[in-house]
C-alpha atoms as a PDB file:
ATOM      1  CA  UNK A   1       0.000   0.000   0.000  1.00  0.00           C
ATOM      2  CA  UNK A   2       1.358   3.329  -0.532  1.00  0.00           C
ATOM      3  CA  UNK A   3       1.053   5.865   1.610  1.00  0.00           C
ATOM      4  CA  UNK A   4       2.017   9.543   1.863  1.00  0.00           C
ATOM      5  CA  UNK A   5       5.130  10.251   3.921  1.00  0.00           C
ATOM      6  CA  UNK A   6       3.334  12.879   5.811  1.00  0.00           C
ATOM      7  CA  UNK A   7       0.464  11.028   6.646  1.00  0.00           C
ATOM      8  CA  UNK A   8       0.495   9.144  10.240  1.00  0.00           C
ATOM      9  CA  UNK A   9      -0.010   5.981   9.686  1.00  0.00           C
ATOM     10  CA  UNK A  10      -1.337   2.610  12.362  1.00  0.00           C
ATOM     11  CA  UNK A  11       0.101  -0.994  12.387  1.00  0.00           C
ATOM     12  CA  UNK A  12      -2.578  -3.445  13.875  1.00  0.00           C
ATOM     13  CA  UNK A  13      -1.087  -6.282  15.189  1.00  0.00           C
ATOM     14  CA  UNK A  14      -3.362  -8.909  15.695  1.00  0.00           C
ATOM     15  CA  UNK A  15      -1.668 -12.525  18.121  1.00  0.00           C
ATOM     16  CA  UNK A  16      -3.172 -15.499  18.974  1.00  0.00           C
ATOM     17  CA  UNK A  17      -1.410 -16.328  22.005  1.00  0.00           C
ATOM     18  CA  UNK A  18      -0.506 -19.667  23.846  1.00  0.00           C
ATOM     19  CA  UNK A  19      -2.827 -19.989  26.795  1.00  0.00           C
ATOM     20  CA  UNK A  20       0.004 -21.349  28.705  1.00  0.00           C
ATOM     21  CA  UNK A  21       2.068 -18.300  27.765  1.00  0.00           C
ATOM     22  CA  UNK A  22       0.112 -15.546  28.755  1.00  0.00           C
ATOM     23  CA  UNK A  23       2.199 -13.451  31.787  1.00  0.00           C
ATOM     24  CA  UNK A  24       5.614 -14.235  29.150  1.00  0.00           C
ATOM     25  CA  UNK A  25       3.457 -12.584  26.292  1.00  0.00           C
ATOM     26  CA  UNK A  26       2.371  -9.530  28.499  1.00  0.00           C
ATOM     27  CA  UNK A  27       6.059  -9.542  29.771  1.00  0.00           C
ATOM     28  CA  UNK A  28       7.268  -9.316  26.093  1.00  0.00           C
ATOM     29  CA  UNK A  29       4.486  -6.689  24.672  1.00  0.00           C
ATOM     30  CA  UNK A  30       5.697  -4.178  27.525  1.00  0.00           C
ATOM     31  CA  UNK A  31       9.368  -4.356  26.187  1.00  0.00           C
ATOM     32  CA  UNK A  32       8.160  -5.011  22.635  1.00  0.00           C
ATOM     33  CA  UNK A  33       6.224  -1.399  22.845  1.00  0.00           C
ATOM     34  CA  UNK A  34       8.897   0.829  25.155  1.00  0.00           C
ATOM     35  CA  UNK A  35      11.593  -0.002  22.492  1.00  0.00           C
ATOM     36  CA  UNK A  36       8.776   1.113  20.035  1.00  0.00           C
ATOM     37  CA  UNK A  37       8.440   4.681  22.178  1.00  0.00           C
ATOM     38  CA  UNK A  38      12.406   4.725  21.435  1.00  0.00           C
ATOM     39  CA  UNK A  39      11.831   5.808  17.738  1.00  0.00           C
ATOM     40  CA  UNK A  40      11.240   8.505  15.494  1.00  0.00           C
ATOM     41  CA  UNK A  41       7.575   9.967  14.696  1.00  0.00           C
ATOM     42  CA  UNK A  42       6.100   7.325  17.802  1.00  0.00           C
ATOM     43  CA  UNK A  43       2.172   8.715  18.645  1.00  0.00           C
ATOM     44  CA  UNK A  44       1.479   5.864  20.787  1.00  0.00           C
ATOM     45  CA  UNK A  45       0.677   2.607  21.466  1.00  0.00           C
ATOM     46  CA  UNK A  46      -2.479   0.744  22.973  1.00  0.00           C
ATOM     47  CA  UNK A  47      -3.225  -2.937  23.552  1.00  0.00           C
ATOM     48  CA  UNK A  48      -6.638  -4.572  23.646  1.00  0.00           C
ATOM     49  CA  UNK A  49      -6.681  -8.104  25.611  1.00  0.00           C
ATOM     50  CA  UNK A  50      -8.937 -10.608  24.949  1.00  0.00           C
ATOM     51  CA  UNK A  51     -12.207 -10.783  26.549  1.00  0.00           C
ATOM     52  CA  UNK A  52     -12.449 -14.600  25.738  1.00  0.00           C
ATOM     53  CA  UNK A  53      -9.717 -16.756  27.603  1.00  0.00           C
ATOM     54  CA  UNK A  54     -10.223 -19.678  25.881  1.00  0.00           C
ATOM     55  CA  UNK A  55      -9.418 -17.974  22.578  1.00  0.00           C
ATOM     56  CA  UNK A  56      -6.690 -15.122  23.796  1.00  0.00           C
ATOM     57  CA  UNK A  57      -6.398 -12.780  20.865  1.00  0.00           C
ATOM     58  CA  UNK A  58      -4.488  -9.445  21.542  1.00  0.00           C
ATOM     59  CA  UNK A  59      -4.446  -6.703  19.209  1.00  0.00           C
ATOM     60  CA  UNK A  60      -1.457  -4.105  19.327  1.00  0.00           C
ATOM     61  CA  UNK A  61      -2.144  -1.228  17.589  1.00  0.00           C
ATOM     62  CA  UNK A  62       0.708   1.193  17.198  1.00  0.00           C
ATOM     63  CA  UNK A  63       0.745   4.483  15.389  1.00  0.00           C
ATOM     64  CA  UNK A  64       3.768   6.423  13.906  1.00  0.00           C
ATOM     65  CA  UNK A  65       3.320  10.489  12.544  1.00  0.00           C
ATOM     66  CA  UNK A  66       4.447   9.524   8.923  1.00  0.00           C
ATOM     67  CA  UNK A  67       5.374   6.029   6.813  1.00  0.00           C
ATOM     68  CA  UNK A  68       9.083   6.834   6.747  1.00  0.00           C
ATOM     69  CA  UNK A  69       9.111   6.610  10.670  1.00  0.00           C
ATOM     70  CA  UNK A  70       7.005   3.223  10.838  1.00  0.00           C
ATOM     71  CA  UNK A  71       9.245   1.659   8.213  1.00  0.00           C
ATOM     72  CA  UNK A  72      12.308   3.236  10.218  1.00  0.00           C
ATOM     73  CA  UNK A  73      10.736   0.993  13.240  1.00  0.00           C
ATOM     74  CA  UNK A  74       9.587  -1.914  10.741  1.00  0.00           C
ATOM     75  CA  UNK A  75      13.627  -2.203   9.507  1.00  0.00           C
ATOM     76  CA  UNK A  76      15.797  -1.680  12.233  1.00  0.00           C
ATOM     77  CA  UNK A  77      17.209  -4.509  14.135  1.00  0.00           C
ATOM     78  CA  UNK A  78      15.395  -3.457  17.346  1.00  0.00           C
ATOM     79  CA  UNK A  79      12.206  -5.122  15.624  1.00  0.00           C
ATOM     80  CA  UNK A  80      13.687  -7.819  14.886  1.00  0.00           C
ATOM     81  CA  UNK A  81      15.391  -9.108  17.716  1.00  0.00           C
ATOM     82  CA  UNK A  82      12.120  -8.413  19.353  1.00  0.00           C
ATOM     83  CA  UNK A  83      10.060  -9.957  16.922  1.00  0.00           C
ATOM     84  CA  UNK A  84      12.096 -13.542  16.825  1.00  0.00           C
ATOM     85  CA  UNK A  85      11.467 -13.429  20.461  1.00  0.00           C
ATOM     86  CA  UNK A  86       7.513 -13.947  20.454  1.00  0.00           C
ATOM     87  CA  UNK A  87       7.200 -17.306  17.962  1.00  0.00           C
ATOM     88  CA  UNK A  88       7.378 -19.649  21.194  1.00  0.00           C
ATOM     89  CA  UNK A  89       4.280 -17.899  23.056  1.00  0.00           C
ATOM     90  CA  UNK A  90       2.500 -16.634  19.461  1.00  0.00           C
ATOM     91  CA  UNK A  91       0.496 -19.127  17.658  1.00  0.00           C
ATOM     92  CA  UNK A  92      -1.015 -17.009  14.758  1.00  0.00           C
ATOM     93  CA  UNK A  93      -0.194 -13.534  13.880  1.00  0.00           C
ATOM     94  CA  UNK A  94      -1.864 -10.958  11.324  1.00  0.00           C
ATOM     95  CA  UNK A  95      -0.393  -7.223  10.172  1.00  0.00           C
ATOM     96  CA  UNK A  96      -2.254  -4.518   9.128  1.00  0.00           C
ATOM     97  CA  UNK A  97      -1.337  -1.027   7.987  1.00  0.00           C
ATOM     98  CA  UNK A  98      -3.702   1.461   7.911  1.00  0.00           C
ATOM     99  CA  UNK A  99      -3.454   5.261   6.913  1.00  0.00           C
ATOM    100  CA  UNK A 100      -6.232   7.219   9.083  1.00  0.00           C
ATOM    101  CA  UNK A 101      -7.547   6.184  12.145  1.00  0.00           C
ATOM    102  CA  UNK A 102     -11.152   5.396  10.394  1.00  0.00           C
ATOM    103  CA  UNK A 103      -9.757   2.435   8.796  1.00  0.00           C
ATOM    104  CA  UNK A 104      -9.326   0.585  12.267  1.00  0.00           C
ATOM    105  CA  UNK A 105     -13.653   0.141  12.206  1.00  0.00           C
ATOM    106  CA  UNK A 106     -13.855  -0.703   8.234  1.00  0.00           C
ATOM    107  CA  UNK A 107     -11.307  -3.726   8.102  1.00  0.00           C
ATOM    108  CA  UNK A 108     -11.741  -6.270   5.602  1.00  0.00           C
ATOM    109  CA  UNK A 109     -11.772  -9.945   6.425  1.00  0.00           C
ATOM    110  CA  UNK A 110      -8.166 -11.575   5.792  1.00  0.00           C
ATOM    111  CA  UNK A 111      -9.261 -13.321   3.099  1.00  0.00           C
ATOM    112  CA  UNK A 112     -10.345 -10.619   1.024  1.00  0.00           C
ATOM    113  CA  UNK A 113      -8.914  -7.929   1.900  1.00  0.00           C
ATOM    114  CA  UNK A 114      -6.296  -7.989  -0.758  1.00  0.00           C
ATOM    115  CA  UNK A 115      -8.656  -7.964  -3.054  1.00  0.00           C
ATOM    116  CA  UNK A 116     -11.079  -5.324  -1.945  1.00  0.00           C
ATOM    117  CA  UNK A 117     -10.216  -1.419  -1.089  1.00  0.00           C
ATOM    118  CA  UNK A 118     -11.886   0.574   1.858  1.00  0.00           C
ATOM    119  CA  UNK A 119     -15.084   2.076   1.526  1.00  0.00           C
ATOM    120  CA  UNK A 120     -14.826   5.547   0.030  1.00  0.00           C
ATOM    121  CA  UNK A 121     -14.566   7.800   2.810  1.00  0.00           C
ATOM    122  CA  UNK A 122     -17.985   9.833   2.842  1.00  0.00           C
ATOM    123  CA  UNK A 123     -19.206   6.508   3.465  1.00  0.00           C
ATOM    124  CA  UNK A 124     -17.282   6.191   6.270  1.00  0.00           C
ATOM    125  CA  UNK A 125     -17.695   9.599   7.315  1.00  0.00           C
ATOM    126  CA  UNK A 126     -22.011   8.862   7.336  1.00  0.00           C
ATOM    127  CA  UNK A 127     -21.514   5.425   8.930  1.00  0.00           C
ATOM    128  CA  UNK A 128     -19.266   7.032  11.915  1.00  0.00           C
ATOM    129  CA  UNK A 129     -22.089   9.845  12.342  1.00  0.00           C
ATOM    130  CA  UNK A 130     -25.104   7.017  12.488  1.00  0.00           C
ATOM    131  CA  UNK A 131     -22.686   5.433  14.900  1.00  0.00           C
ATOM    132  CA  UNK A 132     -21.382   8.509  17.394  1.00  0.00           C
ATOM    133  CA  UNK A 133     -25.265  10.892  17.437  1.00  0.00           C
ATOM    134  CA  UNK A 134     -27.010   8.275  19.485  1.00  0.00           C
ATOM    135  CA  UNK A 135     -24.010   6.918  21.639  1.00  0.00           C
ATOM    136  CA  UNK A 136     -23.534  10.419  22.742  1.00  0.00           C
ATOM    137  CA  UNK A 137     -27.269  11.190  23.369  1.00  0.00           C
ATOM    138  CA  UNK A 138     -27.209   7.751  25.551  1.00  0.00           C
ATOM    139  CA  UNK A 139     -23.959   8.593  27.633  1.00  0.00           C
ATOM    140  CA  UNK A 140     -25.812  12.567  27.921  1.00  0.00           C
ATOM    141  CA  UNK A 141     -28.881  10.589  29.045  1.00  0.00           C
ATOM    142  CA  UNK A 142     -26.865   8.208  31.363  1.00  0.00           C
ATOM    143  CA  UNK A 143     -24.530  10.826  32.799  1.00  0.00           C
ATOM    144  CA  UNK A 144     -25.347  13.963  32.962  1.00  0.00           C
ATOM    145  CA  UNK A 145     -27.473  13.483  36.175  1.00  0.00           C
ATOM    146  CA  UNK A 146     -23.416  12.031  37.550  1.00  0.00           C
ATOM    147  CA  UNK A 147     -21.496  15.111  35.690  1.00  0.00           C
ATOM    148  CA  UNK A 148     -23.820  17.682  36.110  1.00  0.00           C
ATOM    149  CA  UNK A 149     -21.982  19.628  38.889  1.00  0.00           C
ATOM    150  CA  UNK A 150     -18.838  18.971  36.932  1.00  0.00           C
ATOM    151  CA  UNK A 151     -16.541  21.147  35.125  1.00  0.00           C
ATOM    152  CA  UNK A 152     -16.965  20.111  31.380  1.00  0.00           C
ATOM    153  CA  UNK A 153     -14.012  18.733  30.287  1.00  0.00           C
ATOM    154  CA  UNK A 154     -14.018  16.374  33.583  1.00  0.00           C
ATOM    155  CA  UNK A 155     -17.276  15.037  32.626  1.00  0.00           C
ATOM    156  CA  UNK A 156     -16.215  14.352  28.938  1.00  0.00           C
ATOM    157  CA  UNK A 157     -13.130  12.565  30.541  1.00  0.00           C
ATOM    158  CA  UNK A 158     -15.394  10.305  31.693  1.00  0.00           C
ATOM    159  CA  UNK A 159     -17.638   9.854  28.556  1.00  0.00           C
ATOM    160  CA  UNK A 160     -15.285  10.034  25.704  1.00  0.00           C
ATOM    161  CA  UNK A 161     -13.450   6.883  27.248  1.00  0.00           C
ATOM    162  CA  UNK A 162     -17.286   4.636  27.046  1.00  0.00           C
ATOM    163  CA  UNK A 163     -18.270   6.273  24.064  1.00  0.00           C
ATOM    164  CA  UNK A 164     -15.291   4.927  22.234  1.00  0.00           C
ATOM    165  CA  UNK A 165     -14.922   1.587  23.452  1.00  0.00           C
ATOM    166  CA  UNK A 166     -18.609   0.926  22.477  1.00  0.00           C
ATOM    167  CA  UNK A 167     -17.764   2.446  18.841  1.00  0.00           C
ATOM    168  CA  UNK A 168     -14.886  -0.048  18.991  1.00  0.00           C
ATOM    169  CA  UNK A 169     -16.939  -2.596  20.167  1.00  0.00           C
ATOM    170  CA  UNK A 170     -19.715  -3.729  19.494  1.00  0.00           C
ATOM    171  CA  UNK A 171     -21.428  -0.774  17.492  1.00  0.00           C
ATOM    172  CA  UNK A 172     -18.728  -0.110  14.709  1.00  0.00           C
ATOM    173  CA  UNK A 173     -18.505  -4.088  13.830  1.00  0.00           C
ATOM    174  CA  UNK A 174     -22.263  -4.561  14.128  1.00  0.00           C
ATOM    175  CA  UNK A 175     -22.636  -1.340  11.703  1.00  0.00           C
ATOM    176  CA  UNK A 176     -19.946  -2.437   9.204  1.00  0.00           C
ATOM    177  CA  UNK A 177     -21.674  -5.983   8.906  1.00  0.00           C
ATOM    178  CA  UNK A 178     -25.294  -4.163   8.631  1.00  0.00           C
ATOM    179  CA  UNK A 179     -24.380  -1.716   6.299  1.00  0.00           C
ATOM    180  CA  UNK A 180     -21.671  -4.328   4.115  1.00  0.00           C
ATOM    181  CA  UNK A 181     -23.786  -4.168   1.375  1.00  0.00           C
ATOM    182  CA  UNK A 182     -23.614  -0.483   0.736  1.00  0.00           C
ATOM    183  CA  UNK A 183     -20.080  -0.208   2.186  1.00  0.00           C
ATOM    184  CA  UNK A 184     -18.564  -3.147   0.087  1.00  0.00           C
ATOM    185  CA  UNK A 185     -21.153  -3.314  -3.072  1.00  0.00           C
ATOM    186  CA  UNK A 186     -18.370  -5.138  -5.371  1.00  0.00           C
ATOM    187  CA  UNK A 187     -17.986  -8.002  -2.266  1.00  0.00           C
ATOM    188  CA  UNK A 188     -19.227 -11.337  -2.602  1.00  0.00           C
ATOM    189  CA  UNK A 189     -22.132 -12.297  -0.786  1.00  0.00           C
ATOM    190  CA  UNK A 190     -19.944 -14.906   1.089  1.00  0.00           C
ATOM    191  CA  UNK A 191     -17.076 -12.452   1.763  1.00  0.00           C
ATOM    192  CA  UNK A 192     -19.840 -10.043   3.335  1.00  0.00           C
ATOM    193  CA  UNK A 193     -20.702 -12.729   5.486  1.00  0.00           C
ATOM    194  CA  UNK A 194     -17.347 -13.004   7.011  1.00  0.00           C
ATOM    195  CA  UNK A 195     -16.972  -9.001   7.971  1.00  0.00           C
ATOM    196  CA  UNK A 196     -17.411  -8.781  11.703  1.00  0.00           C
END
């Protein structure tokens, strides 16, 4: 994919991890990402653990300020001796790059997304506002009567957080798969099926 150099730019790292080597995979991510924080162009990082231990899938996302500084991270041997560290705890890994941070809640499914390009991005734009207007009426509805003595920006310290872990999850993915159709109109009806 090519990107422009002064775009920032996310890596998703996606890892199936050995049950049995959980606390050694936690041990490693914390290294893995403050040798990250060492480079060039670093925003940040931020893991999400899995929910499900019987199936513990972590996702790393990691975002650089420009493509030249990610691929400075991607090449150097920093990476790498991390990287050849995690095979023994990893059982299945998948890498993602993605341009703007909209991408992260209109990912293809592995298996076609090689084949298949984003949805154009006044799509996404729509899709985000269906998704946002009522999730911030609710958390109005739900706390104001908490944050109504509080200074403003203390009380959207405490919604922004909910508001975007339910447009994470579950309202983005449930939206993506309802919408597919309009989103992805050149998919197959079987690769539609598989967006979650």
């Amino acid at each position: 994919m090519t990107v422009p150099p002064s775009d920032s730019i996310t890596v998703v790292i996606s890892e199936l991890v050995e049950p049995t080597r959980i606390h050694e995979y936690e041990a490693w991510t914390q290294g893995f990402n403050q040798a990250a924080q060492q480079f060039d162009g670093f925003l940040g990082v931020e893991i999400i653990r899995p929910r499900d231990h019987d199936f513990p899938e972590y996702v790393i996302i990691i975002r650089f300020d420009s493509y030249i500084h990610l691929r400075e991270w991607l090449t150097s041997p920093t990476y790498y001796q991390w990287r050849s560290r995690s095979p023994e705890f990893v059982a299945a890994r998948s890498q993602q790059e993605l341009s703007s941070s909209l991408e992260l809640w209109f990912t293809l499914p592995s298996n076609s997304a090689s084949k298949y390009s984003q949805p154009a991005y006044y799509k996404q734009v729509i899709l985000g506002v269906i998704a946002v207007y009522p999730l911030i009426l609710l958390s109005n509805l739900v706390f104001s009567p908490l944050v109504k003595d509080w200074p403003l920006w203390v009380g959207l310290l405490l919604t922004v957080p909910v508001v975007s872990a339910l447009l994470t999850y579950p309202v983005m993915p449930w939206l993506t798969k309802l919408f597919s159709p309009w989103l992805y109109p050149s998919l197959s009806e079987r690769d539609r099926s598989s967006i979650r």
